[in-house]
PDB file of N, CA and C in Angstrom:
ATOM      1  N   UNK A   1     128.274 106.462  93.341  1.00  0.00           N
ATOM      2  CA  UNK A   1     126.944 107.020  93.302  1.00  0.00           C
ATOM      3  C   UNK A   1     126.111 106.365  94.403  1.00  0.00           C
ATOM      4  N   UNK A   2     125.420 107.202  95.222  1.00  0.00           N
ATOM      5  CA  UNK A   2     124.853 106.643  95.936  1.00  0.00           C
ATOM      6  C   UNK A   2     122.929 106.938  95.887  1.00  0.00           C
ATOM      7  N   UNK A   3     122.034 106.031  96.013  1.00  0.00           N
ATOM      8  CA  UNK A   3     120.659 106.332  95.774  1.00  0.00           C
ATOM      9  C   UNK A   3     120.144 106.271  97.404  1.00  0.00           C
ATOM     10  N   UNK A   4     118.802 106.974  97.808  1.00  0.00           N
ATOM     11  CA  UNK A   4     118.589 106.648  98.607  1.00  0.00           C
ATOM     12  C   UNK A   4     117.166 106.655  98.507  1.00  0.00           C
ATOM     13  N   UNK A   5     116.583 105.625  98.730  1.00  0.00           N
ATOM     14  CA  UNK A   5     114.907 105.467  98.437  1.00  0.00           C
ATOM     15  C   UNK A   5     113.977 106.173  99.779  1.00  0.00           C
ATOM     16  N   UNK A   6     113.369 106.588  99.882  1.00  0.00           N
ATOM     17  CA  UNK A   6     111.993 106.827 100.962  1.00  0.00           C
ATOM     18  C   UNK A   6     111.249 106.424 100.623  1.00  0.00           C
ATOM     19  N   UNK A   7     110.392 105.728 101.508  1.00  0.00           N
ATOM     20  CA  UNK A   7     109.073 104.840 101.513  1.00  0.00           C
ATOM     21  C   UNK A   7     107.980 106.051 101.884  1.00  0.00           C
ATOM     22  N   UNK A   8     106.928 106.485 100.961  1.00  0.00           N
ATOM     23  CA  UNK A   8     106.060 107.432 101.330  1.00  0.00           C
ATOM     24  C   UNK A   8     105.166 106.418 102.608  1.00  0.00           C
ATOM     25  N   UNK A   9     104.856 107.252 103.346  1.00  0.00           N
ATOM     26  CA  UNK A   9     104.375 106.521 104.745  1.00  0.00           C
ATOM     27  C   UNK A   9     102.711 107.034 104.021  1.00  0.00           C
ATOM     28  N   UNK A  10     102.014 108.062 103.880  1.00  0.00           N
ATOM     29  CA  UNK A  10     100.966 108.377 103.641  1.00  0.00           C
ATOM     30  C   UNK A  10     100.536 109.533 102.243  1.00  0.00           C
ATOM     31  N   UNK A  11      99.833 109.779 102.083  1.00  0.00           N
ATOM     32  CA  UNK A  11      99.116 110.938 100.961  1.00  0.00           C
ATOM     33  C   UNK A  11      97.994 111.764 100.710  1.00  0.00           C
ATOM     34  N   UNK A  12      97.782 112.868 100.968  1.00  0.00           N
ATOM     35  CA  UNK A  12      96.264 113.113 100.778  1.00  0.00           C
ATOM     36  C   UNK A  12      96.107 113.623  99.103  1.00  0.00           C
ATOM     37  N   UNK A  13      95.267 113.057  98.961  1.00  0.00           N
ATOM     38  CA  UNK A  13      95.000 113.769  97.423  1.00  0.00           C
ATOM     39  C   UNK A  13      93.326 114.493  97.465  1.00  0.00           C
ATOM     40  N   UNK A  14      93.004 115.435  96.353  1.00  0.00           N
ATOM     41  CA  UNK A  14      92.108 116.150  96.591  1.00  0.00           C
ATOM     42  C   UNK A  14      90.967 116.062  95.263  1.00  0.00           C
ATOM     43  N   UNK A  15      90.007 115.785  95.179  1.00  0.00           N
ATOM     44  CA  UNK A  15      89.346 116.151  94.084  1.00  0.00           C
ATOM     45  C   UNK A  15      88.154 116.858  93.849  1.00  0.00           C
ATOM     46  N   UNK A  16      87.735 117.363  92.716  1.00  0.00           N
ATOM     47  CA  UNK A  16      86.592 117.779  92.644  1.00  0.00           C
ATOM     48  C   UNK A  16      86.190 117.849  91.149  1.00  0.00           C
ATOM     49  N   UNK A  17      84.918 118.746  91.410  1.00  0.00           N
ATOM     50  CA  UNK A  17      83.820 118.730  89.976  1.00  0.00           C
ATOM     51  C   UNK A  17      82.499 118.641  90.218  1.00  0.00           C
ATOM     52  N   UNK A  18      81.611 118.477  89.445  1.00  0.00           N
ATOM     53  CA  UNK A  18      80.403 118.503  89.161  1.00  0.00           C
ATOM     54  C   UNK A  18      79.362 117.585  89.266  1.00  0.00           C
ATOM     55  N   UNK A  19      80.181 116.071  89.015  1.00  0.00           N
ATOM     56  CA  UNK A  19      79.387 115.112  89.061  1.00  0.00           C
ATOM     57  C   UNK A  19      79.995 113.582  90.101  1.00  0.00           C
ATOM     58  N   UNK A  20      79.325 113.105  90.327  1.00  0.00           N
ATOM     59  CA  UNK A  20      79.683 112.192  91.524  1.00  0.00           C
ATOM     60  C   UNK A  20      80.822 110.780  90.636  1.00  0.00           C
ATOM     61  N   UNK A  21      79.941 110.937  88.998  1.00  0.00           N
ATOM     62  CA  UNK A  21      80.684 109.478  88.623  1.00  0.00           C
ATOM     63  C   UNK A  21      82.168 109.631  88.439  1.00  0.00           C
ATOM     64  N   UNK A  22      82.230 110.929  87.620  1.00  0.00           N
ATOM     65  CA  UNK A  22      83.491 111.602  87.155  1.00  0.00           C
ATOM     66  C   UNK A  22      84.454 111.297  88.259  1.00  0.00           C
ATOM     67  N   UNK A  23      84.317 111.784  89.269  1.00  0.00           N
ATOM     68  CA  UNK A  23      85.011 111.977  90.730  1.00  0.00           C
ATOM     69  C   UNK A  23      85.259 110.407  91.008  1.00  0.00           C
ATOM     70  N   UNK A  24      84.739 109.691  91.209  1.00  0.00           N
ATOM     71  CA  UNK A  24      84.259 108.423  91.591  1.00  0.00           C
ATOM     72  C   UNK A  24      85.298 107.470  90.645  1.00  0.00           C
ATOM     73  N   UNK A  25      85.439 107.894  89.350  1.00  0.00           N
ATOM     74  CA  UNK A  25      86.560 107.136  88.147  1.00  0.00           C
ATOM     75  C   UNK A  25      88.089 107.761  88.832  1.00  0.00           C
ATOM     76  N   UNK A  26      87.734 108.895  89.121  1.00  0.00           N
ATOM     77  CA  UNK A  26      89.494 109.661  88.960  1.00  0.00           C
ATOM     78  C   UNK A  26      89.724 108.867  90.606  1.00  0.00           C
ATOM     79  N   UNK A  27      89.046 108.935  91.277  1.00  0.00           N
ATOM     80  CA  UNK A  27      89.472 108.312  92.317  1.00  0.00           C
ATOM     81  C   UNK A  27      90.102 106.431  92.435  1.00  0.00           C
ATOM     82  N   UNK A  28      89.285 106.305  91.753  1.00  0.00           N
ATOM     83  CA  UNK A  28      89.436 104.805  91.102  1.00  0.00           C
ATOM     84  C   UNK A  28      90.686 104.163  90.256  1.00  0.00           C
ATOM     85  N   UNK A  29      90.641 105.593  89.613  1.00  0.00           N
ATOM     86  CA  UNK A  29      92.286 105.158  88.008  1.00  0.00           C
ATOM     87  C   UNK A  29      93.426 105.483  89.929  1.00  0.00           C
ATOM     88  N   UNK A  30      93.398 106.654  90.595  1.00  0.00           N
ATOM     89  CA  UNK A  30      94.222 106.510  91.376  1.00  0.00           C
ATOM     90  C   UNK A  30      94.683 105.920  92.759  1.00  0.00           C
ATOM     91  N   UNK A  31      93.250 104.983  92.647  1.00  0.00           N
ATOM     92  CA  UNK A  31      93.438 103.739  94.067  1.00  0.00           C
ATOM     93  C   UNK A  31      94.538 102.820  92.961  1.00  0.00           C
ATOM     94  N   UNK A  32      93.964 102.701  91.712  1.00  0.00           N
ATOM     95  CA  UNK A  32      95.234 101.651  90.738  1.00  0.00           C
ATOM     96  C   UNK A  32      96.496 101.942  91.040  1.00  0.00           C
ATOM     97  N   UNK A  33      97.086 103.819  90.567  1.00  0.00           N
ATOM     98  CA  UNK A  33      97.869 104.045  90.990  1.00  0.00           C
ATOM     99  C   UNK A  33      98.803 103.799  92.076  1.00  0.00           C
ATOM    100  N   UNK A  34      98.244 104.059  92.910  1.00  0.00           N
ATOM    101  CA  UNK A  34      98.598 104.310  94.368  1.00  0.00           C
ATOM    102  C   UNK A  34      99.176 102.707  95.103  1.00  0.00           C
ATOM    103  N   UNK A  35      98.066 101.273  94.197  1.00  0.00           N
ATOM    104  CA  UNK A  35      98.413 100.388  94.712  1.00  0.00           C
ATOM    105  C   UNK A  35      99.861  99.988  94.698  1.00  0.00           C
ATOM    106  N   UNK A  36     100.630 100.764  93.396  1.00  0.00           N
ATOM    107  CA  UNK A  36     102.013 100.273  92.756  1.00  0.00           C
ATOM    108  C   UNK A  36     102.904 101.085  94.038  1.00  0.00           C
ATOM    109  N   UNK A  37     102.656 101.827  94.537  1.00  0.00           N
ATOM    110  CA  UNK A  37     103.764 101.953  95.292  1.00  0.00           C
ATOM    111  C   UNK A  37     103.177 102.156  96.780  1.00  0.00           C
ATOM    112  N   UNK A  38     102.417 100.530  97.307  1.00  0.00           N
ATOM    113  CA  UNK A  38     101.828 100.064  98.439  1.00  0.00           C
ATOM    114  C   UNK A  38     100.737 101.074  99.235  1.00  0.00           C
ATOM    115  N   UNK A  39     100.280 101.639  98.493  1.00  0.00           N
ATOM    116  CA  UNK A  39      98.940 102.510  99.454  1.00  0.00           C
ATOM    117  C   UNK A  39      97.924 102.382  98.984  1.00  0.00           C
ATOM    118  N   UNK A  40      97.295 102.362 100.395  1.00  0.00           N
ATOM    119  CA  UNK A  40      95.575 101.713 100.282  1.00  0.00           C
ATOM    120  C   UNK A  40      95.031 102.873 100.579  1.00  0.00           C
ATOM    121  N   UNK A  41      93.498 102.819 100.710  1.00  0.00           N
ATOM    122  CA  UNK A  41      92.345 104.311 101.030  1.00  0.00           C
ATOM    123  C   UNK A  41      92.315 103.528 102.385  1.00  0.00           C
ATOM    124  N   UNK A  42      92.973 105.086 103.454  1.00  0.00           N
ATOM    125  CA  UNK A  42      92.740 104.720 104.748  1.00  0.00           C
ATOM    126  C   UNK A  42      91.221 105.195 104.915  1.00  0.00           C
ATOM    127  N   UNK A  43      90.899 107.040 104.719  1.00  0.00           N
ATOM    128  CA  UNK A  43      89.556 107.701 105.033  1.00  0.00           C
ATOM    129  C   UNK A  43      89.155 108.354 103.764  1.00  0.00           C
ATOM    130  N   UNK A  44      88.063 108.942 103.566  1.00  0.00           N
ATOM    131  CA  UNK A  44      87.645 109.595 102.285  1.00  0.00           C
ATOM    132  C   UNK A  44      86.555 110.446 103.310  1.00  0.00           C
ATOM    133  N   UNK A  45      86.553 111.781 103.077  1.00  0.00           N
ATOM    134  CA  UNK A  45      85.810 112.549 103.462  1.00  0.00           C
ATOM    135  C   UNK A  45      85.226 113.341 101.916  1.00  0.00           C
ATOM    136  N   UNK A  46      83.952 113.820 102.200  1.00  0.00           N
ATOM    137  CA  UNK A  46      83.024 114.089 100.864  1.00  0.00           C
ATOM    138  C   UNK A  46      82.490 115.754 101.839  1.00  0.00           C
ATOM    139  N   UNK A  47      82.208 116.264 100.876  1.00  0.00           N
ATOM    140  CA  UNK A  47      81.499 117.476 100.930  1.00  0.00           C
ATOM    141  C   UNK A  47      80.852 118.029  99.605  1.00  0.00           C
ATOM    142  N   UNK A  48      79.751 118.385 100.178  1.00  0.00           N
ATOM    143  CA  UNK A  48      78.921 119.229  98.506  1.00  0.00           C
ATOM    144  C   UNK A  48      78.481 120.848  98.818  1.00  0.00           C
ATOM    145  N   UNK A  49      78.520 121.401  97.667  1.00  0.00           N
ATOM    146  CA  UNK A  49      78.234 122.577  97.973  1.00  0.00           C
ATOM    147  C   UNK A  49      77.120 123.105  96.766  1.00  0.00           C
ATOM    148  N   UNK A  50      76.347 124.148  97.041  1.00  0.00           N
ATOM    149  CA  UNK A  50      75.534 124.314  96.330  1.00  0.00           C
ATOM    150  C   UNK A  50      76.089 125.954  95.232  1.00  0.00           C
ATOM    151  N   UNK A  51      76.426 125.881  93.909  1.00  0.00           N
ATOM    152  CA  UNK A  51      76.554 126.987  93.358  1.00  0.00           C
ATOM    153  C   UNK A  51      75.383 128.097  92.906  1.00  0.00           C
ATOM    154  N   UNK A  52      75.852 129.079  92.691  1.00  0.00           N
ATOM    155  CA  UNK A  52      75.177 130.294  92.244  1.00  0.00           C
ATOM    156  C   UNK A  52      74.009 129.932  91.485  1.00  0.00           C
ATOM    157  N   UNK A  53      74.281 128.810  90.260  1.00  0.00           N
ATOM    158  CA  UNK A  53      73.785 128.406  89.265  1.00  0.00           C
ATOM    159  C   UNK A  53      72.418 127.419  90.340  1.00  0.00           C
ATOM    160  N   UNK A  54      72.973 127.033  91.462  1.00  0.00           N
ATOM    161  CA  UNK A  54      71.717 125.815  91.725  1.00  0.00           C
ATOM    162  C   UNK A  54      71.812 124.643  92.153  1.00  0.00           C
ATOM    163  N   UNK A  55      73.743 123.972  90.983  1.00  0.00           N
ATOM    164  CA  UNK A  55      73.882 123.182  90.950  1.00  0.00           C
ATOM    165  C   UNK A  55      75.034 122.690  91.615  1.00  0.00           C
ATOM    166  N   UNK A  56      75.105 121.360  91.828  1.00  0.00           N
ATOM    167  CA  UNK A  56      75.932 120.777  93.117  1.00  0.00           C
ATOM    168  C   UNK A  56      77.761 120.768  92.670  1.00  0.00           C
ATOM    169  N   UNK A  57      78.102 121.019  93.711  1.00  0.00           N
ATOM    170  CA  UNK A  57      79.655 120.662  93.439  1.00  0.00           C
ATOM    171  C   UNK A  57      80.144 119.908  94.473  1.00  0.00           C
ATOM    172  N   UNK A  58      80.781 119.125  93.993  1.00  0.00           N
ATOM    173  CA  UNK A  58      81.443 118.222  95.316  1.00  0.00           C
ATOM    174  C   UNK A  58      82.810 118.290  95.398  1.00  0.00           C
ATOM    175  N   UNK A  59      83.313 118.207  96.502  1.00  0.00           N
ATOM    176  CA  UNK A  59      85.316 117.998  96.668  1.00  0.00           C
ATOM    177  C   UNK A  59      85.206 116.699  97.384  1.00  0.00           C
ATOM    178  N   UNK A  60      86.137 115.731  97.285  1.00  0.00           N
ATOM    179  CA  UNK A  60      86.551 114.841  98.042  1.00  0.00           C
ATOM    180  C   UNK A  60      87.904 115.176  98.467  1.00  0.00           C
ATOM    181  N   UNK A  61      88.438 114.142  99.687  1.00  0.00           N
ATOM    182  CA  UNK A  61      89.302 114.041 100.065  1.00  0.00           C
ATOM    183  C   UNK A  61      89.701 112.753 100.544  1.00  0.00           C
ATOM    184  N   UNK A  62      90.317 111.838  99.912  1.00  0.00           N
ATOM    185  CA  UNK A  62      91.253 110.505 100.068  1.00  0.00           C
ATOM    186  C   UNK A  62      92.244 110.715 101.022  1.00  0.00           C
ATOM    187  N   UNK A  63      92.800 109.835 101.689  1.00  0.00           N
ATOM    188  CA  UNK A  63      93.842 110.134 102.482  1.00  0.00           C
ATOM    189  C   UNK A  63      94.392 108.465 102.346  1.00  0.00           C
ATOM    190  N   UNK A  64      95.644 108.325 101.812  1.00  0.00           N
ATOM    191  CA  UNK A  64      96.295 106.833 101.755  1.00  0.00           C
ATOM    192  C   UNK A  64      97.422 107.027 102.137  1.00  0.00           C
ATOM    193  N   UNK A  65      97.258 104.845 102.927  1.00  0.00           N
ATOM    194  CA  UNK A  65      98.299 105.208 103.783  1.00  0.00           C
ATOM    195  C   UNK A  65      98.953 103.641 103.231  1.00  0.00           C
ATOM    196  N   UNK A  66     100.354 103.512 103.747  1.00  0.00           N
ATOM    197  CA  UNK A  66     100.765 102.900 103.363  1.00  0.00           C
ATOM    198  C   UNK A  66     100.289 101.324 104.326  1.00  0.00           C
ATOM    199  N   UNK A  67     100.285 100.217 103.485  1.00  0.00           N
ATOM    200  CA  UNK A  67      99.448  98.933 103.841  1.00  0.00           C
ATOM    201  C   UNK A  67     101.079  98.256 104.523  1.00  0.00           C
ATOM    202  N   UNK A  68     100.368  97.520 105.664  1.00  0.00           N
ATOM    203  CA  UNK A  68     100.833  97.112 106.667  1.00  0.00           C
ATOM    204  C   UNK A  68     100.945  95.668 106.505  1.00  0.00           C
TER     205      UNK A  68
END
């Protein structure tokens, strides 16, 4: 039997919702994540948008890369 491991070199992950804290935790439980198999937050790009309703929506975007 043979295994063969790959080292993820990088990741973008994506989030969104309604409120900044919400976003702000999920990003957080998955910097924990992410530390276990060596990736750090290289960039984070933010955007908001305004809905029908009035009210704000935001997406982020994390991008981790593996620590050097």
């Amino acid at each position: 039997m043979n295994f063969q491991l790959d080292i993820i070199q990088d990741k973008v992950e994506f989030f969104e919702g309604e409120s900044l804290k919400t976003i702000e935790k999920k990003i957080s439980e998955q910097i924990e994540i992410n530390k276990g198999i060596l990736l750090s937050v290289h960039s984070v790009n933010h955007q908001t948008t305004l809905q029908e309703n009035g009210r704000p929506y935001h997406t982020v975007m994390v991008h981790f890369k593996i620590k050097k």
